[in-house]
N, C-alpha and C. Protein backbone atom coordinates (compact mmCIF):
# COMPACT_ATOMS: atom_id res chain seq x y z
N UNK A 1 9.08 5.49 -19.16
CA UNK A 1 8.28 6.69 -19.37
C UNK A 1 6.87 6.29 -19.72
N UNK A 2 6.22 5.91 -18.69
CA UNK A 2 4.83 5.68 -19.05
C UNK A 2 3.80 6.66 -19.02
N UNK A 3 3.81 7.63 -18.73
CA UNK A 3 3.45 9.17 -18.59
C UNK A 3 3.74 10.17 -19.91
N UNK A 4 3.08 10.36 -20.85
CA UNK A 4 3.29 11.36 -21.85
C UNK A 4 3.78 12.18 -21.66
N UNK A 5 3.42 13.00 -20.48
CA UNK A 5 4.17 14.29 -19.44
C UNK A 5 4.94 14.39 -18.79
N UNK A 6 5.46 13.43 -18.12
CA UNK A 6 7.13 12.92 -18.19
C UNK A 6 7.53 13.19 -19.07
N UNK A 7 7.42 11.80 -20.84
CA UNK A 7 8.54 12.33 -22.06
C UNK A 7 8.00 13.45 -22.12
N UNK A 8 7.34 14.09 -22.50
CA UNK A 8 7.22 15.93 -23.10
C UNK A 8 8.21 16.40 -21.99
N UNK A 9 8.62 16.40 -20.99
CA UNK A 9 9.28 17.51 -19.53
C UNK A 9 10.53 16.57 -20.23
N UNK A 10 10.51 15.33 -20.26
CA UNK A 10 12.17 15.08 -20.14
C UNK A 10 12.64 15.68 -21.92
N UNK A 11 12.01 15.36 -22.85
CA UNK A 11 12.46 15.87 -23.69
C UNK A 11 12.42 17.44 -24.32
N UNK A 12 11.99 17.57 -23.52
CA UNK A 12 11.84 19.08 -23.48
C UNK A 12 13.26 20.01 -22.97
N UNK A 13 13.28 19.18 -21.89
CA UNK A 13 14.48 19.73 -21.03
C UNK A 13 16.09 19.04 -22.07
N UNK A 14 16.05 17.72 -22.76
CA UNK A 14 16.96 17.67 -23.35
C UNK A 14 17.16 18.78 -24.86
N UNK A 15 16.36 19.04 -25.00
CA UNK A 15 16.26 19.50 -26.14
C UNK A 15 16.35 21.02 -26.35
N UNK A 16 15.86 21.61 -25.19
CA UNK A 16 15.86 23.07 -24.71
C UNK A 16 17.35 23.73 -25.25
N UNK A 17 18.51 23.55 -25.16
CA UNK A 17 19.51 24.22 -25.81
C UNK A 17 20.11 24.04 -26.72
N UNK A 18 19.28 23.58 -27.96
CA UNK A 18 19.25 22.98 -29.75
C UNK A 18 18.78 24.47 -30.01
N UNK A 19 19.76 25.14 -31.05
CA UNK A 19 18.99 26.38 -31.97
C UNK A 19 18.78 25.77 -33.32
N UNK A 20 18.49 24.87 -33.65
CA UNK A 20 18.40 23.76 -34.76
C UNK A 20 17.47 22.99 -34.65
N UNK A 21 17.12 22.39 -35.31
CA UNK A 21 16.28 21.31 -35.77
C UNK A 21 17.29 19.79 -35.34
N UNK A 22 16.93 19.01 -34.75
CA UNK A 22 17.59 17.95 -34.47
C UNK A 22 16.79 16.52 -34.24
N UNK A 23 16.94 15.62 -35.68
CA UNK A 23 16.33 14.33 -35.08
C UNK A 23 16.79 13.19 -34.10
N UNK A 24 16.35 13.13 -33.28
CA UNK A 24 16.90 12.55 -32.15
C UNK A 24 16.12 10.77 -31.60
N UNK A 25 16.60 9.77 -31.86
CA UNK A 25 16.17 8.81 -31.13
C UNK A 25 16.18 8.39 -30.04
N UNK A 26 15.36 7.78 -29.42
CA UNK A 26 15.43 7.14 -27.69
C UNK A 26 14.93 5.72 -27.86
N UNK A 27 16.18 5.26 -27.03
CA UNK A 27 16.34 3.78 -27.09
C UNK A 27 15.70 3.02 -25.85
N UNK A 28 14.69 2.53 -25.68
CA UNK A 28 14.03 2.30 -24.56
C UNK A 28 14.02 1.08 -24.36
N UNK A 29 14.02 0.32 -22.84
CA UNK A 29 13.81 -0.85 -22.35
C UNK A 29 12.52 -1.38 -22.62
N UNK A 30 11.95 -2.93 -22.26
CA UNK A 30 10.68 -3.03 -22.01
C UNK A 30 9.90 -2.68 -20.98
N UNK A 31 10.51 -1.95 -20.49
CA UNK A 31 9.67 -1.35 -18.82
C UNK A 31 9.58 0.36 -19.64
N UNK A 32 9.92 0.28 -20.94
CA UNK A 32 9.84 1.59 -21.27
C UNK A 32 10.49 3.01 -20.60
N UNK A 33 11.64 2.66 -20.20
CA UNK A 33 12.40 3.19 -19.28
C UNK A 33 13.67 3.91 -20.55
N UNK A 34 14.16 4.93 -20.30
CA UNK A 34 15.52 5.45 -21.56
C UNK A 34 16.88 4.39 -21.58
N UNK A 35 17.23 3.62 -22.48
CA UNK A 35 18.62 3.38 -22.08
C UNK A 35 19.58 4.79 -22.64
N UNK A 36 18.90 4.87 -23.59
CA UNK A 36 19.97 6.28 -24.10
C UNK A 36 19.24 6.75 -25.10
N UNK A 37 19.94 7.94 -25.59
CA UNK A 37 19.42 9.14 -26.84
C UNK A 37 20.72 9.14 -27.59
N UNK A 38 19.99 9.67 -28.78
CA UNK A 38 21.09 9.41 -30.21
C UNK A 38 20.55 10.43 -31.05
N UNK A 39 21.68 11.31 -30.92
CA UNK A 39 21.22 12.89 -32.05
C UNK A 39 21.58 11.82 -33.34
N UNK A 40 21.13 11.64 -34.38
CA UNK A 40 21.17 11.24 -35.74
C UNK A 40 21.50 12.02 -36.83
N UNK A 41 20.32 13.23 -36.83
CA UNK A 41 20.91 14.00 -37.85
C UNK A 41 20.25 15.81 -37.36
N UNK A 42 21.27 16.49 -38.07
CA UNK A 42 20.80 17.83 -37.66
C UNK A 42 20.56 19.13 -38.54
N UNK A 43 19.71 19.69 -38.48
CA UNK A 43 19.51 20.71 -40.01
C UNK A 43 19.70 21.79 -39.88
N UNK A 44 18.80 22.79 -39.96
CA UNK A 44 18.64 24.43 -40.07
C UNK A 44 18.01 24.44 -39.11
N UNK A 45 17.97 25.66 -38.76
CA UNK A 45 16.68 26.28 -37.50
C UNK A 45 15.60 25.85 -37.79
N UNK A 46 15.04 25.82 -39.29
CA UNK A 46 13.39 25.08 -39.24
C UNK A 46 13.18 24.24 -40.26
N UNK A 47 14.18 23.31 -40.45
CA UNK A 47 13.99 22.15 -40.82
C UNK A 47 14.99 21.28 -40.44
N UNK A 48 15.61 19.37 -40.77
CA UNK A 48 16.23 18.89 -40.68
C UNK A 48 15.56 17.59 -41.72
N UNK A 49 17.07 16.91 -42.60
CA UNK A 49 16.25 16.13 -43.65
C UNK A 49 16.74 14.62 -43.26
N UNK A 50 16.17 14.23 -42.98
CA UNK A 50 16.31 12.70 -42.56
C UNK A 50 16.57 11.69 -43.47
N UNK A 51 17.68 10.92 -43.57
CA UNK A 51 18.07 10.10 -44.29
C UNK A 51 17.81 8.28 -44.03
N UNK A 52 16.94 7.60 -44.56
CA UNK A 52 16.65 6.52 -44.09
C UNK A 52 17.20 5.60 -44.16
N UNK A 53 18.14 5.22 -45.07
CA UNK A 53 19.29 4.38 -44.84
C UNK A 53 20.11 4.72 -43.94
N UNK A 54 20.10 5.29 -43.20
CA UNK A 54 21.43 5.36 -42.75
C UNK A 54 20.45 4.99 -41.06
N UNK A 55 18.94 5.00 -41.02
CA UNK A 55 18.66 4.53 -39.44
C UNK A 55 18.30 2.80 -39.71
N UNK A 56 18.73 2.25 -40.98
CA UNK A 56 18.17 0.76 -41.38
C UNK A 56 19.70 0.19 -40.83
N UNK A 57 20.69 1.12 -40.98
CA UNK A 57 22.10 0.31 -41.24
C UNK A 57 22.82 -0.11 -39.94
């Protein structure tokens, strides 16, 4: 994803049927390419509280 406007459209489109707040990681190659996505943690409609041990572990 070397294009900002690519990720904004692709994550846009993954994200489009969340009624929640959802922190989500993307695991990328060095060609900066997706290997995969990882919902982590998920909150309320307008927030979500992120726990940092648990993305160290």
């Amino acid at each position: 994803m070397l294009n900002p406007r690519i990720t904004q459209h692709y994550l846009q489109s993954l994200l489009a049927h969340y009624e929640r707040e959802v922190f989500l990681l993307l695991f990328l190659d060095n060609q900066h390419q997706v290997i995969r996505h990882e919902e982590m943690f998920a909150g309320t409609i307008s927030s979500v509280v992120v726990h940092p041990k648990k993305l160290y572990a």
